[in-house]
Protein backbone atom coordinates (compact mmCIF):
# COMPACT_ATOMS: atom_id res chain seq x y z
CA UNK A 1 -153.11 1.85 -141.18
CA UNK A 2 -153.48 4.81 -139.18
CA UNK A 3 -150.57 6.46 -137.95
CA UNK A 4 -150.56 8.75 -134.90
CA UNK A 5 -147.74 11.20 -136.11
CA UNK A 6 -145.55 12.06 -139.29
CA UNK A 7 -142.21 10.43 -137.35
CA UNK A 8 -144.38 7.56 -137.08
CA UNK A 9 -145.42 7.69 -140.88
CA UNK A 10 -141.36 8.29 -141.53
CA UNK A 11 -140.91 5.07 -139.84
CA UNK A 12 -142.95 3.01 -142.26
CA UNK A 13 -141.19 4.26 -145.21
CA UNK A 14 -140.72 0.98 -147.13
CA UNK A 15 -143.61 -1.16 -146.44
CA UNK A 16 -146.87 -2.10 -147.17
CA UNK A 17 -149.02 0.15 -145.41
CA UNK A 18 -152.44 -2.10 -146.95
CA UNK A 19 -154.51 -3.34 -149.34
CA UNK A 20 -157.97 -1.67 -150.06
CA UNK A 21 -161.74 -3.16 -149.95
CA UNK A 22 -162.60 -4.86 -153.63
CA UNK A 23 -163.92 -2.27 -155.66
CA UNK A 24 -166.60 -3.22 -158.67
CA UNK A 25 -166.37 -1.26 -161.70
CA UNK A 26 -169.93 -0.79 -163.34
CA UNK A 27 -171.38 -0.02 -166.84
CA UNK A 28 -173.00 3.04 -165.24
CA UNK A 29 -169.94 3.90 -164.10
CA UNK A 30 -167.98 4.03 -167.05
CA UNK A 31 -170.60 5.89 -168.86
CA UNK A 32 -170.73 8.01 -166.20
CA UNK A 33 -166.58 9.17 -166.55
CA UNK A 34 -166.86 8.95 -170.23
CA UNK A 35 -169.45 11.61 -169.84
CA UNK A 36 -167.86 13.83 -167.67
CA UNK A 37 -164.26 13.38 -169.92
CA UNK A 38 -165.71 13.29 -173.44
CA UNK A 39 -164.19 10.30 -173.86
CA UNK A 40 -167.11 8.17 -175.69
CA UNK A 41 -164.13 5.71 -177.26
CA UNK A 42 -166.79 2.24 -178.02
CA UNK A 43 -164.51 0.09 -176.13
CA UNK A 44 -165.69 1.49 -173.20
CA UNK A 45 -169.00 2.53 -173.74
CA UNK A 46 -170.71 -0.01 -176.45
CA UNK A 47 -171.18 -3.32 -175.01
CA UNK A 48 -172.52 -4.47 -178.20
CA UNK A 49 -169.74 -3.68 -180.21
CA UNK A 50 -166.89 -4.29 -177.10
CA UNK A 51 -168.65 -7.71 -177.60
CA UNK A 52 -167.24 -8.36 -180.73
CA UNK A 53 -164.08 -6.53 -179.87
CA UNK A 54 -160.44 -7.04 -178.83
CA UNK A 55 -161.77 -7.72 -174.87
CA UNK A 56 -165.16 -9.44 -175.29
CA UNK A 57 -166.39 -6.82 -173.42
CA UNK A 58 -166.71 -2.67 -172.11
CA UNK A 59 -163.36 -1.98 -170.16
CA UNK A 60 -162.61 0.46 -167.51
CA UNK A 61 -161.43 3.78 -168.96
CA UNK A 62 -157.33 3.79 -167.65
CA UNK A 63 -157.76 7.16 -166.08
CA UNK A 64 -160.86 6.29 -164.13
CA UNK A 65 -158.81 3.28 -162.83
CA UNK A 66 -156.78 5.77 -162.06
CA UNK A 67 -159.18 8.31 -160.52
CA UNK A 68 -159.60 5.43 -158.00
CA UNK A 69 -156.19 6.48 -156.50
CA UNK A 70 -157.58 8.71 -153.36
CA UNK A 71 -160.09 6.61 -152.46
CA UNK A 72 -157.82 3.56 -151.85
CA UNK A 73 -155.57 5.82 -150.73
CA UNK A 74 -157.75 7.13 -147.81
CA UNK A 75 -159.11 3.22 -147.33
CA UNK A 76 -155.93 2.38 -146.02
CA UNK A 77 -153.65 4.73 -144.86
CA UNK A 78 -154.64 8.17 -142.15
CA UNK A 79 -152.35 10.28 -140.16
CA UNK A 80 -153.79 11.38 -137.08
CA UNK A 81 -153.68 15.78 -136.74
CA UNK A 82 -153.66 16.30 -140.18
CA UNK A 83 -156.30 19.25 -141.57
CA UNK A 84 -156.35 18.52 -145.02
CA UNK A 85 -154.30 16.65 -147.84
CA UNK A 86 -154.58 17.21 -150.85
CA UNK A 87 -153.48 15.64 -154.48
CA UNK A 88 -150.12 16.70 -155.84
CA UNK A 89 -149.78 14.35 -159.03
CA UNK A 90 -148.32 10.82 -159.69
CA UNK A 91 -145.18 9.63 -161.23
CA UNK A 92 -144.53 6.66 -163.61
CA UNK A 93 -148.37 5.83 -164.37
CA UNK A 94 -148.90 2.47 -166.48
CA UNK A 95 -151.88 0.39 -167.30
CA UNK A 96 -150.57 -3.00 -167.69
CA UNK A 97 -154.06 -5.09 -168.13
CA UNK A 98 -157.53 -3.45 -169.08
CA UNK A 99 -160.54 -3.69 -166.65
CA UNK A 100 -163.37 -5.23 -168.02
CA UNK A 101 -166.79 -3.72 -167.09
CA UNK A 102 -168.32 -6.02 -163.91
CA UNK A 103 -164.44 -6.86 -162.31
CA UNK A 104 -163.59 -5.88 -159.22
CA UNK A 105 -160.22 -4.18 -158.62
CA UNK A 106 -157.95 -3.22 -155.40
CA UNK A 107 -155.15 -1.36 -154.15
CA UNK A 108 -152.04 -2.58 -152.76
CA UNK A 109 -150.13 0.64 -150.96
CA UNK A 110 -146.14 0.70 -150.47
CA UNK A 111 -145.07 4.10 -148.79
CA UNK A 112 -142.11 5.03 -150.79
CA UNK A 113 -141.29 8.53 -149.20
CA UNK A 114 -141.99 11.04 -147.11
CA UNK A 115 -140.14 14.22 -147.34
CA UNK A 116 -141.14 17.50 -144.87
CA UNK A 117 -143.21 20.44 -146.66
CA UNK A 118 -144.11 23.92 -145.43
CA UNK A 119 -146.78 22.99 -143.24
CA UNK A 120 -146.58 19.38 -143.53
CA UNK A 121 -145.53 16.51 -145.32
CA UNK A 122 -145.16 15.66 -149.05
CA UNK A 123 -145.90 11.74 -149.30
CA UNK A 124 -145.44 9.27 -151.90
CA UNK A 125 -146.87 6.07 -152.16
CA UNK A 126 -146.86 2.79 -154.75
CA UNK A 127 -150.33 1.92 -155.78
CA UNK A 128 -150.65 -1.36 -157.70
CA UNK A 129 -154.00 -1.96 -158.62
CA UNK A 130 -154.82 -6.05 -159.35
CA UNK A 131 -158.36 -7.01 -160.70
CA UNK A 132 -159.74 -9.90 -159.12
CA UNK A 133 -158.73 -12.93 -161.27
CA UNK A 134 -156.42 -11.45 -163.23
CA UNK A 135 -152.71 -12.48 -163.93
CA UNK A 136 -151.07 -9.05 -163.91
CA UNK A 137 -151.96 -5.47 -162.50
CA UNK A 138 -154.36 -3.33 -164.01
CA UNK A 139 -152.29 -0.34 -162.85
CA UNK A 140 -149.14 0.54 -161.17
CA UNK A 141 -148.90 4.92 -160.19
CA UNK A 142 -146.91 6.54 -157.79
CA UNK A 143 -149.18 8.97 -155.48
CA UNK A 144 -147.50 12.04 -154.54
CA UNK A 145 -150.09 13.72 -151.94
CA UNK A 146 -149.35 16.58 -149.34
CA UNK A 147 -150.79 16.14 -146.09
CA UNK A 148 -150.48 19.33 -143.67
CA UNK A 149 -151.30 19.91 -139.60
């Protein structure tokens, strides 16, 4: 949803603002997190022994599921004027179901607040990430992001 000004944004403060494209989560990129984290845990990285392990298979890293915040973030919701935003943290992060390696995931987005900043306004926002198939989410963060004129 693309919203022409910050009253405008205001106004949707509440709702559903959308739901992002499917996303699919690949080997490659899993390895490719784990690499730039240090976090080689096997459960993400070793489909042979992940195989024989608790999943059946690799899973998703929880923070790279989470590192998909901004770009469902961007896929759905714009304000029109606005320079720059910029990442300011999250609140209440949980990862309620693992990802396995070769799902595809997406964002639902609730606007929960917008409060004025210097400059701009600091917004937050209810991401609940579902995997395709799955019976509960695979992560539920509030976004706090600052977007400025």
């Amino acid at each position: 949803m693309i919203f022409a000004t910050f009253d405008a944004l205001r106004a949707a403060v509440g709702t559903e603002v959308g739901v992002s494209e499917w996303i699919r989560i690949e080997q490659e990129q899993v390895d490719q997190f784990a690499s730039a984290t240090g976090d080689y845990q096997w459960i993400h990285t070793d489909p042979e022994r992940a195989a024989a392990g608790p999943f059946g298979t690799t899973i998703a890293h929880g923070f790279l599921t989470l590192s998909l915040l901004p770009v469902i973030g961007d896929s759905v919701l714009a304000v029109e004027g606005t320079r720059m935003g910029v990442n300011y943290g999250t609140n209440k992060v949980r990862f309620p179901a693992p990802v396995p390696v070769g799902s595809r995931v997406r964002g639902h987005v609730e606007l929960i607040e917008v409060t004025d900043v210097a400059g701009g306004v600091q917004m937050v926002t209810k991401v609940t990430i579902e995997r395709e198939g799955g019976d509960k989410p695979v992560c539920v963060a509030e976004s706090v992001s600052r977007l400025f004129v």
